[in-house]
PDB file of N, CA and C in Angstrom:
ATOM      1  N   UNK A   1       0.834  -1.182   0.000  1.00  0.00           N
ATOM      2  CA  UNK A   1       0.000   0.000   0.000  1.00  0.00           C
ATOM      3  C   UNK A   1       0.880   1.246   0.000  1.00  0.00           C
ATOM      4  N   UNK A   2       0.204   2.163  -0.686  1.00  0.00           N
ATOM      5  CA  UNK A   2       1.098   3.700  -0.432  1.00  0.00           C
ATOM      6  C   UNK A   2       0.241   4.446   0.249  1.00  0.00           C
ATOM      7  N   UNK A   3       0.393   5.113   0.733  1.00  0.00           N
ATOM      8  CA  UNK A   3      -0.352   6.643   1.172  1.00  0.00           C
ATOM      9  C   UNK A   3       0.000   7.886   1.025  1.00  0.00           C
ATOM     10  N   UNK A   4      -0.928   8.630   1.604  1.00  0.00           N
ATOM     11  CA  UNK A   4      -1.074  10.232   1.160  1.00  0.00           C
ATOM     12  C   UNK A   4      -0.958  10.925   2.014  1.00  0.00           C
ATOM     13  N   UNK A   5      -0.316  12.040   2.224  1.00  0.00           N
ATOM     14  CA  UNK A   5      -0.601  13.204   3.641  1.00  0.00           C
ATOM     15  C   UNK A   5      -2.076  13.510   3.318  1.00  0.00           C
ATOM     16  N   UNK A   6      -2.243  14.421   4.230  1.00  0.00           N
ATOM     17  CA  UNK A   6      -3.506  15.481   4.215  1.00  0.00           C
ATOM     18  C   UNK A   6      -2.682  16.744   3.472  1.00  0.00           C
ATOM     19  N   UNK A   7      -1.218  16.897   3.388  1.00  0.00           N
ATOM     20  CA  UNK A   7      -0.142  18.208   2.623  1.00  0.00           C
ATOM     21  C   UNK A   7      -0.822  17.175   1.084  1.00  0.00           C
ATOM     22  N   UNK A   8      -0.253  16.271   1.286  1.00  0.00           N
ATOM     23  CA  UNK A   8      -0.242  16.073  -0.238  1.00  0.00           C
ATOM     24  C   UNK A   8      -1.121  15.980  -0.825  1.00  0.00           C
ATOM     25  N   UNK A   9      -2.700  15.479  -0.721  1.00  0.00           N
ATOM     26  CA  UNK A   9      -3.364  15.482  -0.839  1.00  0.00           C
ATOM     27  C   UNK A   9      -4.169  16.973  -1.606  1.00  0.00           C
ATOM     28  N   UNK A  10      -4.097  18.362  -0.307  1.00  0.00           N
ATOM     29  CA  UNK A  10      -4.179  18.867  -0.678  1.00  0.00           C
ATOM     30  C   UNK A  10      -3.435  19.493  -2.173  1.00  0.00           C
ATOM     31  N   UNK A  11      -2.291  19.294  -2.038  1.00  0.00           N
ATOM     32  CA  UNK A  11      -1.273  20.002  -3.247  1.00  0.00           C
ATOM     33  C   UNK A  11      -2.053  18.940  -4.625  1.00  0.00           C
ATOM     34  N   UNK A  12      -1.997  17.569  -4.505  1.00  0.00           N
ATOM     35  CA  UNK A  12      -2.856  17.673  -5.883  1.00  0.00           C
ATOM     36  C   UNK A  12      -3.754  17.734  -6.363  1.00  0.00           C
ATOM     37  N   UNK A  13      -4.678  17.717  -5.287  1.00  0.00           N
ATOM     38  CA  UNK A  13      -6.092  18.505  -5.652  1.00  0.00           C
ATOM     39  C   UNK A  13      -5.691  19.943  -6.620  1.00  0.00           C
ATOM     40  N   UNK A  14      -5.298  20.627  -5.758  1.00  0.00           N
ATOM     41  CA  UNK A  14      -4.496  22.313  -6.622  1.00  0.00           C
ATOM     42  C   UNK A  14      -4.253  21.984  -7.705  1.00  0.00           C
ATOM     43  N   UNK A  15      -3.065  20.749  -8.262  1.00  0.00           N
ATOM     44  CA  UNK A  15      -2.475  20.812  -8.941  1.00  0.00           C
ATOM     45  C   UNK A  15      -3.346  20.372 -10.343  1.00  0.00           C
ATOM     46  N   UNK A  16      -4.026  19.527  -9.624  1.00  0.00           N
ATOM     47  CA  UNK A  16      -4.965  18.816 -10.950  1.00  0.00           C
ATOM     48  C   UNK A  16      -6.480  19.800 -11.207  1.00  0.00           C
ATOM     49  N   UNK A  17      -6.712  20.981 -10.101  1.00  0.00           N
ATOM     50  CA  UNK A  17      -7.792  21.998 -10.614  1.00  0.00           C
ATOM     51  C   UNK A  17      -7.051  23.223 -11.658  1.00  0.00           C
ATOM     52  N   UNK A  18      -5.521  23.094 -11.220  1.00  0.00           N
ATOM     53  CA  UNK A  18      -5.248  24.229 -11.917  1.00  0.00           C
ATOM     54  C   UNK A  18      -4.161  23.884 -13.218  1.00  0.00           C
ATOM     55  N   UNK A  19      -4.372  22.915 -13.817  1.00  0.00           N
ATOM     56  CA  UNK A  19      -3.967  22.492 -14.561  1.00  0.00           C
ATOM     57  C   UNK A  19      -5.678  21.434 -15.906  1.00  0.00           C
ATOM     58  N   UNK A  20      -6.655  21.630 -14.895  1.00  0.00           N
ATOM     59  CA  UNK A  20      -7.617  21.115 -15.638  1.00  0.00           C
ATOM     60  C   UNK A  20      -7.598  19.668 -16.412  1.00  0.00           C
ATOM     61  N   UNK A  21      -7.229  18.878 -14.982  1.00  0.00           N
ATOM     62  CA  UNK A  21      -6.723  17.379 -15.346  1.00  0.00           C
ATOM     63  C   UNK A  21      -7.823  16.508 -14.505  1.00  0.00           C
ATOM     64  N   UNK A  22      -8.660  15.935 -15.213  1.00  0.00           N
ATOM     65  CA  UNK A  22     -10.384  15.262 -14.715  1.00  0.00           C
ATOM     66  C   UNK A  22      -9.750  14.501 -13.583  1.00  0.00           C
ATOM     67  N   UNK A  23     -10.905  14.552 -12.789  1.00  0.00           N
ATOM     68  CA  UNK A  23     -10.753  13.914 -11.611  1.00  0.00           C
ATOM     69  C   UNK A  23     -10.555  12.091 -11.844  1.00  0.00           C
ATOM     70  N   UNK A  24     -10.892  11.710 -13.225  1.00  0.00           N
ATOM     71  CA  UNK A  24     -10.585  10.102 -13.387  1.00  0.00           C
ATOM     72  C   UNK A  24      -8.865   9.961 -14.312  1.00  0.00           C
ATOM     73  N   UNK A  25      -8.785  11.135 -14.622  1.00  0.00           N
ATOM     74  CA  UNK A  25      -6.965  10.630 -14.783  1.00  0.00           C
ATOM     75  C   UNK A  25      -6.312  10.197 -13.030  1.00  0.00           C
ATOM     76  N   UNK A  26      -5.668   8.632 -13.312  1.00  0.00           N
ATOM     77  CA  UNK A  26      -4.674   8.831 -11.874  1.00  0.00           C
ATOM     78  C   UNK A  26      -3.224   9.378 -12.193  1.00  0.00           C
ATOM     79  N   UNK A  27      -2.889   8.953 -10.784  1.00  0.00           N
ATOM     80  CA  UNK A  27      -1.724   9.794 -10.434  1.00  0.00           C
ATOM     81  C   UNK A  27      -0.695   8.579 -10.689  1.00  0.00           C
ATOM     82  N   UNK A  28       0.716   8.529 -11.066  1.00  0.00           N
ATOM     83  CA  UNK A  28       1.040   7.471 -11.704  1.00  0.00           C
ATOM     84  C   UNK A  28       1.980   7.849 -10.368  1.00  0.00           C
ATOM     85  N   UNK A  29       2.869   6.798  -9.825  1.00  0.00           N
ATOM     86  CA  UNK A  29       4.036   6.939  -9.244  1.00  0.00           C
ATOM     87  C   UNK A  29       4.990   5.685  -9.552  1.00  0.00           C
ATOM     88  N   UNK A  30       6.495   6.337  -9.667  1.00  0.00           N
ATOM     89  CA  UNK A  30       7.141   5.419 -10.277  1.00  0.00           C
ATOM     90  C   UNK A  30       8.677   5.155  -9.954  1.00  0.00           C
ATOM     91  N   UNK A  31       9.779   4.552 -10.393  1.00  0.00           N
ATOM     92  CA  UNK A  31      10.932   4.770  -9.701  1.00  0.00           C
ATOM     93  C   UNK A  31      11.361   4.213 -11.259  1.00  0.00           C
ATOM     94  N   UNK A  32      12.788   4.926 -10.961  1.00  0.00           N
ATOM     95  CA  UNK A  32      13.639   4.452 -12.548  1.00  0.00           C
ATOM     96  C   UNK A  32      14.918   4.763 -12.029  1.00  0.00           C
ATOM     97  N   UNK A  33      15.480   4.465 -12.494  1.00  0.00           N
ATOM     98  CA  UNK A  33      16.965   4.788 -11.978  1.00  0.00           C
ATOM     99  C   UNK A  33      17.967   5.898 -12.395  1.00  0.00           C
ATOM    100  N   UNK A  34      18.676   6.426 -11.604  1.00  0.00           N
ATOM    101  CA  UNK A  34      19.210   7.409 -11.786  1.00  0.00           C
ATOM    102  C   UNK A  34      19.271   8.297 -10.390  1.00  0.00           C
ATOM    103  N   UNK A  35      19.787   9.521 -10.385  1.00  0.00           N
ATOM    104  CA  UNK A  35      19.711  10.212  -9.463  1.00  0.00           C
ATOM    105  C   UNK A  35      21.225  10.333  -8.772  1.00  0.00           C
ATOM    106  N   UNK A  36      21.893  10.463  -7.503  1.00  0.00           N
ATOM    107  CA  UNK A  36      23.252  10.456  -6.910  1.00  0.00           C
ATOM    108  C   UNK A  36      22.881   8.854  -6.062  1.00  0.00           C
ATOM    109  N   UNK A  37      22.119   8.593  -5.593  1.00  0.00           N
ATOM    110  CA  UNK A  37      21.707   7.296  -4.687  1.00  0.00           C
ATOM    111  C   UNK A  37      21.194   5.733  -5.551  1.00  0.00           C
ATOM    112  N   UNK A  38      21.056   6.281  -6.819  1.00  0.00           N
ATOM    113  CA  UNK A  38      20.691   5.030  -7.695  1.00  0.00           C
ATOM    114  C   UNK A  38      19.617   5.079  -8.215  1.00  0.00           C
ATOM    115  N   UNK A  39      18.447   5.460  -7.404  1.00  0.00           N
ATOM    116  CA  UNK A  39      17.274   5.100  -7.806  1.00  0.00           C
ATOM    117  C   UNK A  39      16.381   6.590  -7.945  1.00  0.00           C
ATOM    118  N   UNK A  40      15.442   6.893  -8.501  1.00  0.00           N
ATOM    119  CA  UNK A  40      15.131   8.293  -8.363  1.00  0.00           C
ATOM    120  C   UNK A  40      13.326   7.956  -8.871  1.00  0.00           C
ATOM    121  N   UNK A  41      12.514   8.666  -8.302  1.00  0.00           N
ATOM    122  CA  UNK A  41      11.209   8.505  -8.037  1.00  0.00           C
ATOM    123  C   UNK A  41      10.811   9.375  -8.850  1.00  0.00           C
ATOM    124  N   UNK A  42       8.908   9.031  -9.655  1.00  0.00           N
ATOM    125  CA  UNK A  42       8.849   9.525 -10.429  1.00  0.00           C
ATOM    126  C   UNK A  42       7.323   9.983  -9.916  1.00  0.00           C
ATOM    127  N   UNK A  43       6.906  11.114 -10.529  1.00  0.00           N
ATOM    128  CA  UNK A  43       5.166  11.449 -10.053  1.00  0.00           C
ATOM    129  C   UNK A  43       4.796  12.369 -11.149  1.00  0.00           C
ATOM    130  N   UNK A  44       3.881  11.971 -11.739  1.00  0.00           N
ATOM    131  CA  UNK A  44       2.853  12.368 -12.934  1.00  0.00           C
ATOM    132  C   UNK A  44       1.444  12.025 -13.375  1.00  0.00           C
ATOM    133  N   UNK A  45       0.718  12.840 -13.975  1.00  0.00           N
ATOM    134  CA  UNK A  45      -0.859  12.441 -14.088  1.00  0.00           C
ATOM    135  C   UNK A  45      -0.706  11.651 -15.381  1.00  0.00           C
ATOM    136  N   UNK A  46      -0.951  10.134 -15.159  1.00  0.00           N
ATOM    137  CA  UNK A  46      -1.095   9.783 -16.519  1.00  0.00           C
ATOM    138  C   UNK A  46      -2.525   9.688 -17.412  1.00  0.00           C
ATOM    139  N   UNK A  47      -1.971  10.717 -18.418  1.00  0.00           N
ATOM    140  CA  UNK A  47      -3.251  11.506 -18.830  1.00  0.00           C
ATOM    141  C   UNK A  47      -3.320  10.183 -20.366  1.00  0.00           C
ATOM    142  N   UNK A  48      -2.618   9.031 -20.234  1.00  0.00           N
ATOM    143  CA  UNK A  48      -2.686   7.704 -21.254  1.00  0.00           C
ATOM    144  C   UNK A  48      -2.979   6.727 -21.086  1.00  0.00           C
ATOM    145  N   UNK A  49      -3.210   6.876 -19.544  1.00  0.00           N
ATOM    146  CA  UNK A  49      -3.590   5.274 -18.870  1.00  0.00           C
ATOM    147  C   UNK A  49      -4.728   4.691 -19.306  1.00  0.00           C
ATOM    148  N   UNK A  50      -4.774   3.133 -19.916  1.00  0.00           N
ATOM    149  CA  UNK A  50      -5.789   2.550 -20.075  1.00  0.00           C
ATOM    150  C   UNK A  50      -5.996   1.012 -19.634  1.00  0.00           C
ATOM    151  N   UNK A  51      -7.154   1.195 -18.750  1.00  0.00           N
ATOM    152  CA  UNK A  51      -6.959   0.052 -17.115  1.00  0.00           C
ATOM    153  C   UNK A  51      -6.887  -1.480 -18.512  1.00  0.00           C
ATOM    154  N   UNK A  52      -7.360  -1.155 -19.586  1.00  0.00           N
ATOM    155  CA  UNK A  52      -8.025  -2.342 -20.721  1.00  0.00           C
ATOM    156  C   UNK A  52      -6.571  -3.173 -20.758  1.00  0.00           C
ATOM    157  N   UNK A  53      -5.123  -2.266 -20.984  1.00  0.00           N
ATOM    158  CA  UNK A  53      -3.679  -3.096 -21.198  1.00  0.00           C
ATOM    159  C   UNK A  53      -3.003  -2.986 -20.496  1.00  0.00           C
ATOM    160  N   UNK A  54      -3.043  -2.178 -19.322  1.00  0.00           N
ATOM    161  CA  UNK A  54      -2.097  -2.290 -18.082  1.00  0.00           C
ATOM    162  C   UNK A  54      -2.359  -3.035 -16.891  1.00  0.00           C
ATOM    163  N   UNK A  55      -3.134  -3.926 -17.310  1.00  0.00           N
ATOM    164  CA  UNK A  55      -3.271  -5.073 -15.908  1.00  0.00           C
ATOM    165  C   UNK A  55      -2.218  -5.569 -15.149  1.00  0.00           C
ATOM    166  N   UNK A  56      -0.813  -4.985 -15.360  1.00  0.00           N
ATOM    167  CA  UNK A  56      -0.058  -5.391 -14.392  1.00  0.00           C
ATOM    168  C   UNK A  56       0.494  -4.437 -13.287  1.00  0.00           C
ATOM    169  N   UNK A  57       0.195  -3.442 -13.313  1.00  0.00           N
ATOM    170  CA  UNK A  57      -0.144  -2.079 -12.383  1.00  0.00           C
ATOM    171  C   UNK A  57      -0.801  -2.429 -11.027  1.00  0.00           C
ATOM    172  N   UNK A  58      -0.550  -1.738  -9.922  1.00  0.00           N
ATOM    173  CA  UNK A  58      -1.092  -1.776  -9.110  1.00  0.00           C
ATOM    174  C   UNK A  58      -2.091  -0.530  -8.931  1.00  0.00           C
ATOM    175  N   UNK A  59      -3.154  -0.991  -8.783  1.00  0.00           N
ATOM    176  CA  UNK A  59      -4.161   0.269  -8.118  1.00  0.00           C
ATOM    177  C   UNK A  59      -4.519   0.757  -6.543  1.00  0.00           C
ATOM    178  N   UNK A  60      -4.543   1.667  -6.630  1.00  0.00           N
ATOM    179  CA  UNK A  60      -4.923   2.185  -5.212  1.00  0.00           C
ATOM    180  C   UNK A  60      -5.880   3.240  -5.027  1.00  0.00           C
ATOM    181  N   UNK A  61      -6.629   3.223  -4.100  1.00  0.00           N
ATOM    182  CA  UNK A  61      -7.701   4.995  -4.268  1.00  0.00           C
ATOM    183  C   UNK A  61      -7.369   5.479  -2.640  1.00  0.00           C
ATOM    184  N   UNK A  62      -6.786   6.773  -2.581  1.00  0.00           N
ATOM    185  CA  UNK A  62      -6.865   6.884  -1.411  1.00  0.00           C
ATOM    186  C   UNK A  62      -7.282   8.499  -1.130  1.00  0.00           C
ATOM    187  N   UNK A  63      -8.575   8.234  -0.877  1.00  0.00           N
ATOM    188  CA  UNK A  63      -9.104   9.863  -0.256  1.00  0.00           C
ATOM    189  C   UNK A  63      -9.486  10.437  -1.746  1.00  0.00           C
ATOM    190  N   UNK A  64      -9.807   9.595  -2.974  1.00  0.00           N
ATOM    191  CA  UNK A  64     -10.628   9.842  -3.928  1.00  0.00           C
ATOM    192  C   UNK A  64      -9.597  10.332  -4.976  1.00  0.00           C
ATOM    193  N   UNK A  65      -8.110   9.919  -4.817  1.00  0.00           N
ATOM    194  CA  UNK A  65      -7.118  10.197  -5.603  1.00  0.00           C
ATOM    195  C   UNK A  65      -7.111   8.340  -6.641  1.00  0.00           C
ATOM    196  N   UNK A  66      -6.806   8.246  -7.884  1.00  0.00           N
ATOM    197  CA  UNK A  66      -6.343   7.211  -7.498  1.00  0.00           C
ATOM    198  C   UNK A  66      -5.398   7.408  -8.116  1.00  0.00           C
ATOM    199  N   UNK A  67      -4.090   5.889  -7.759  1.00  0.00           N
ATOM    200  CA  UNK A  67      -2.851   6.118  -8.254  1.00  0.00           C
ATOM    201  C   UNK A  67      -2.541   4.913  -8.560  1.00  0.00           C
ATOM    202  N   UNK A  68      -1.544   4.987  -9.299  1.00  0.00           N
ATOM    203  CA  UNK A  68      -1.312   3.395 -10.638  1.00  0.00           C
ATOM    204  C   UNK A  68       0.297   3.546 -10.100  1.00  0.00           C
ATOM    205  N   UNK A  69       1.055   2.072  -9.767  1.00  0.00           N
ATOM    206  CA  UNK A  69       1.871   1.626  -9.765  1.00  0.00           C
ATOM    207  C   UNK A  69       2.346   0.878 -10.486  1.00  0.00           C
ATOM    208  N   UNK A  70       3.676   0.624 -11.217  1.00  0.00           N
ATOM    209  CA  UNK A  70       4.028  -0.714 -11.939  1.00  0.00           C
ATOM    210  C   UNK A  70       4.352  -1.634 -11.120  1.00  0.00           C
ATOM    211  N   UNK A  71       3.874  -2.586 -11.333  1.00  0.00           N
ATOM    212  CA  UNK A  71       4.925  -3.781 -10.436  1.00  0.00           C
ATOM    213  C   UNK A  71       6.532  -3.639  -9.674  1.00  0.00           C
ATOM    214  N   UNK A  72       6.936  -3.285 -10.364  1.00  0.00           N
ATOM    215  CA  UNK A  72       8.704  -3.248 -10.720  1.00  0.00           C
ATOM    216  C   UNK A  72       8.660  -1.947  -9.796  1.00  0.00           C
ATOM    217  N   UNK A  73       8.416  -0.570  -9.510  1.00  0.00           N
ATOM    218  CA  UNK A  73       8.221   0.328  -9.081  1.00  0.00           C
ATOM    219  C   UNK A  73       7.415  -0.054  -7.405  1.00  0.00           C
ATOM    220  N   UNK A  74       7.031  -1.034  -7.491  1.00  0.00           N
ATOM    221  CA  UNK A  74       5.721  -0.928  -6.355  1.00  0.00           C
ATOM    222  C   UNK A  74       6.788  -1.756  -5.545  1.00  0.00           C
ATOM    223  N   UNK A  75       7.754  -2.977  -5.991  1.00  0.00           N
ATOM    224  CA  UNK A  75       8.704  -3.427  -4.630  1.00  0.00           C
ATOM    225  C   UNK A  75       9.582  -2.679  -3.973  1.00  0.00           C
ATOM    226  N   UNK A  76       9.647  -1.431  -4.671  1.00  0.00           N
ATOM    227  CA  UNK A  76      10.504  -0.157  -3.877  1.00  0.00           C
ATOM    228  C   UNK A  76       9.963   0.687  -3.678  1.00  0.00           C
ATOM    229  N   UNK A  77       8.260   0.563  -3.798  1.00  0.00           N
ATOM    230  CA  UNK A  77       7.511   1.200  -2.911  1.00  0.00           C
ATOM    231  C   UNK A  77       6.574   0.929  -1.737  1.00  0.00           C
ATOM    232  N   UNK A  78       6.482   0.065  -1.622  1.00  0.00           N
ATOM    233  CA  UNK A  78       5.377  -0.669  -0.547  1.00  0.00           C
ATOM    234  C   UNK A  78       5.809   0.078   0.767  1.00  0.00           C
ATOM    235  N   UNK A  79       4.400   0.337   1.561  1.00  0.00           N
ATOM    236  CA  UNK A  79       4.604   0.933   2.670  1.00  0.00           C
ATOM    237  C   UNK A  79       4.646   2.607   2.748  1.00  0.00           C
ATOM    238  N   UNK A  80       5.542   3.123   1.479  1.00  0.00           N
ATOM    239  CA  UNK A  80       5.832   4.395   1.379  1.00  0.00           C
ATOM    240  C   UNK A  80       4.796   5.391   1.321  1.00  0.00           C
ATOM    241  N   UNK A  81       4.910   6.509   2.099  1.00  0.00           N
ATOM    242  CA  UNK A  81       3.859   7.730   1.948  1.00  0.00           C
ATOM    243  C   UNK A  81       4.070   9.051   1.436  1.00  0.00           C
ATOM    244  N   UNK A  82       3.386   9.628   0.458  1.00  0.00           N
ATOM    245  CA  UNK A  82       3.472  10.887  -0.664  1.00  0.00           C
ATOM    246  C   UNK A  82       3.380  11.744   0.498  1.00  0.00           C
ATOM    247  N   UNK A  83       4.214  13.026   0.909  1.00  0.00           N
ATOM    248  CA  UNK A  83       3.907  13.811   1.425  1.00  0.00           C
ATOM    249  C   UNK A  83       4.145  15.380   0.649  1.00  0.00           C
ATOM    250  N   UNK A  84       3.846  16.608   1.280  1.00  0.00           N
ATOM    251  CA  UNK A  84       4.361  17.378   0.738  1.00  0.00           C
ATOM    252  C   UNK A  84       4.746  18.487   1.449  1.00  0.00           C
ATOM    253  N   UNK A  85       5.546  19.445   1.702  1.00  0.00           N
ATOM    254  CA  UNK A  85       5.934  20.195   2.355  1.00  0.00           C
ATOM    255  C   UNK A  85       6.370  21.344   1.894  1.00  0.00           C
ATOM    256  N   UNK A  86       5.807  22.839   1.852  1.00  0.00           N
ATOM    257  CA  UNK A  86       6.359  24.116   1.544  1.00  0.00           C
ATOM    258  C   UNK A  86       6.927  24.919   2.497  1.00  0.00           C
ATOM    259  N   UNK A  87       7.629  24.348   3.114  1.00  0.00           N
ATOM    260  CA  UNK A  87       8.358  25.270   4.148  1.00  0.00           C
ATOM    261  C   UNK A  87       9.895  24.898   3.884  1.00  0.00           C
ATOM    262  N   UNK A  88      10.814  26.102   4.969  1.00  0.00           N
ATOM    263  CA  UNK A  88      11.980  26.335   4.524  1.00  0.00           C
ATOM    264  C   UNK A  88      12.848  25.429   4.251  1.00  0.00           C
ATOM    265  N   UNK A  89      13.279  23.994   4.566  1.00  0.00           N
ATOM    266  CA  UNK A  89      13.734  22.925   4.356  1.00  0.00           C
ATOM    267  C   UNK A  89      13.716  22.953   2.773  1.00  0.00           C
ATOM    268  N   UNK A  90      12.419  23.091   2.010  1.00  0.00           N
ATOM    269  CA  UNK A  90      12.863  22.689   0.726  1.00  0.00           C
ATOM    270  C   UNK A  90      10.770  22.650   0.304  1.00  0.00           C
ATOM    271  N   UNK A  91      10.136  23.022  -0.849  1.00  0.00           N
ATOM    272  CA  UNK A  91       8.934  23.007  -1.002  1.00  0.00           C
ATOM    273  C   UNK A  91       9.164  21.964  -2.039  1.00  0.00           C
ATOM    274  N   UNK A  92       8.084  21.166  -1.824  1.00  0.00           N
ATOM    275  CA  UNK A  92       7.919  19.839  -3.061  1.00  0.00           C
ATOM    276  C   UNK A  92       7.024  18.477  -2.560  1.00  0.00           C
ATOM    277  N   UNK A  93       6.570  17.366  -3.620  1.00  0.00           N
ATOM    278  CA  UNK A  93       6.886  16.415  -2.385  1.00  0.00           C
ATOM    279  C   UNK A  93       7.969  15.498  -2.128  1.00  0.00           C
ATOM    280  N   UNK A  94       7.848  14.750  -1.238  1.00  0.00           N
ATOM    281  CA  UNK A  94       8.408  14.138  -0.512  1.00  0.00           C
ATOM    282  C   UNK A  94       7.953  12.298  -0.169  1.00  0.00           C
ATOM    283  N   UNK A  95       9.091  11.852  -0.486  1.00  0.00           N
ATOM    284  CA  UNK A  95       8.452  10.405  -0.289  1.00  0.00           C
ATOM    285  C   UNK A  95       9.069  10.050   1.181  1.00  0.00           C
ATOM    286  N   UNK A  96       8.440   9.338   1.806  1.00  0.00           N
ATOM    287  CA  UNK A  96       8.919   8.756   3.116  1.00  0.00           C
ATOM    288  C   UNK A  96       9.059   7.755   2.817  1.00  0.00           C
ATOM    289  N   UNK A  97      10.048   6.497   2.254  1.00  0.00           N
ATOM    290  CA  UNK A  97      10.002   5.394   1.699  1.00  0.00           C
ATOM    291  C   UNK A  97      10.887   4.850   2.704  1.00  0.00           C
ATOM    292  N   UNK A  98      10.373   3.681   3.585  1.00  0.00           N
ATOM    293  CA  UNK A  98      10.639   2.663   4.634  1.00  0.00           C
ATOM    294  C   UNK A  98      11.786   1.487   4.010  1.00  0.00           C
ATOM    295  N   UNK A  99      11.888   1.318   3.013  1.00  0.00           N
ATOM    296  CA  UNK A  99      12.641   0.853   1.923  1.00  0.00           C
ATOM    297  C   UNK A  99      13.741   1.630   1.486  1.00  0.00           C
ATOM    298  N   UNK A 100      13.812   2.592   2.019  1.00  0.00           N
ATOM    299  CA  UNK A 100      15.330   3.000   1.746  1.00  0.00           C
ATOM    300  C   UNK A 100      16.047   3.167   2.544  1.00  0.00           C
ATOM    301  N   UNK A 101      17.414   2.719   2.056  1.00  0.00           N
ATOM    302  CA  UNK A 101      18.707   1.978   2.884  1.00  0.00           C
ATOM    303  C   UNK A 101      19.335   3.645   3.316  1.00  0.00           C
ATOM    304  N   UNK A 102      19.355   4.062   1.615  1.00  0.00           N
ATOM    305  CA  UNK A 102      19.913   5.554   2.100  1.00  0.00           C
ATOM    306  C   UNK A 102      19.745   6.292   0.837  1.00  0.00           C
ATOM    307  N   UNK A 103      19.644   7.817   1.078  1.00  0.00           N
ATOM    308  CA  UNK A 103      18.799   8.935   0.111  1.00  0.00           C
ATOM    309  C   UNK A 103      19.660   9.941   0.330  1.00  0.00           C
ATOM    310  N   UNK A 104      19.895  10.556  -1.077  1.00  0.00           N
ATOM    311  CA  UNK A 104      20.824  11.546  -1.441  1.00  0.00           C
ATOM    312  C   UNK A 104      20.613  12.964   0.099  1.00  0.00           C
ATOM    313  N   UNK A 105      21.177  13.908  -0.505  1.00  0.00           N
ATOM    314  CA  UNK A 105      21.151  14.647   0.665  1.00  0.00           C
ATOM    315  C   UNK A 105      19.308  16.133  -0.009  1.00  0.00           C
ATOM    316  N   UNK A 106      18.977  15.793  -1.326  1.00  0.00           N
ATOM    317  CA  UNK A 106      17.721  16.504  -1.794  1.00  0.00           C
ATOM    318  C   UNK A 106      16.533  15.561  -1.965  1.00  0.00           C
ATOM    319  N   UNK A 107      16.713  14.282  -1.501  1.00  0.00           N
ATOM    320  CA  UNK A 107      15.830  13.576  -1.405  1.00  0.00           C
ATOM    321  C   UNK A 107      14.926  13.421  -1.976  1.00  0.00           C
ATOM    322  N   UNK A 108      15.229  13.482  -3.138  1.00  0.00           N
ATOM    323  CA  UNK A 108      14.570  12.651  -5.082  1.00  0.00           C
ATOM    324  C   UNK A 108      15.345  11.393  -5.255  1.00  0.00           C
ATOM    325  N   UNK A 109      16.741  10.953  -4.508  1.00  0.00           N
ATOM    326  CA  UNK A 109      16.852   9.672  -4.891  1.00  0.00           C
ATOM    327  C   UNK A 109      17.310   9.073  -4.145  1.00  0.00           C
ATOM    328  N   UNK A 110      17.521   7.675  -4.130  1.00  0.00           N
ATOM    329  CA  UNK A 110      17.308   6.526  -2.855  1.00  0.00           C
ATOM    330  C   UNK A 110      17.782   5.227  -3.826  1.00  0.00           C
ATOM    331  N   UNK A 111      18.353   4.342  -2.503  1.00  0.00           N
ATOM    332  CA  UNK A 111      18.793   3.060  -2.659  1.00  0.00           C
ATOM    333  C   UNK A 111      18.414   2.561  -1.877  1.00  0.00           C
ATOM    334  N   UNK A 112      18.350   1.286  -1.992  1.00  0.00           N
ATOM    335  CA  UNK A 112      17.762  -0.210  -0.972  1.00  0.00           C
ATOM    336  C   UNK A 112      18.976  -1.264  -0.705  1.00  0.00           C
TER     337      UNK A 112
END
């Protein structure tokens, strides 16, 4: 399972009213590699998703968001929660991923 703040939550509500992205596009989250730590996390509305050929995705709805995982992406995510934070530390979100061994020092990328 992943989860959501009540920060993050709010921020893509915003993001998807002010960008005019329907409430049935989900939210894709993803990991690919790259970054200073190896691995680097990915977050976008996939405005291509079609549930008909991606049956190997994981689904989730949480708080009327929903969000699509790949398989391959979802074993280095399980557990992990979307947060988001605009204060002085750094504005963006933020993954809290329980699965990582260790994360760069801007915390977009992570190893296991």
């Amino acid at each position: 399972m992943i989860t959501i703040s009540q920060n993050a939550l709010a921020r893509i509500t915003q993001i998807r009213a002010d960008s005019k992205v329907p409430n049935s596009t989900p939210l894709r989250i993803g990991v690919v590699g790259g970054g200073c730590s190896g691995l680097t996390y990915q977050l976008d509305f996939d405005k291509n998703y079609d549930p008909n050929t991606q049956n190997n995705d994981k689904k989730f709805e949480v708080d009327g968001v929903q969000l699509i995982v790949d398989m391959r992406s979802f074993l280095y995510l399980a557990g992990t929660q979307l947060d988001y934070s605009d204060g002085l530390q750094g504005k963006g979100f933020h993954f809290n991923n329980p699965n990582a061994s260790r994360t760069c020092s801007c915390g977009e990328s992570f190893s296991v």
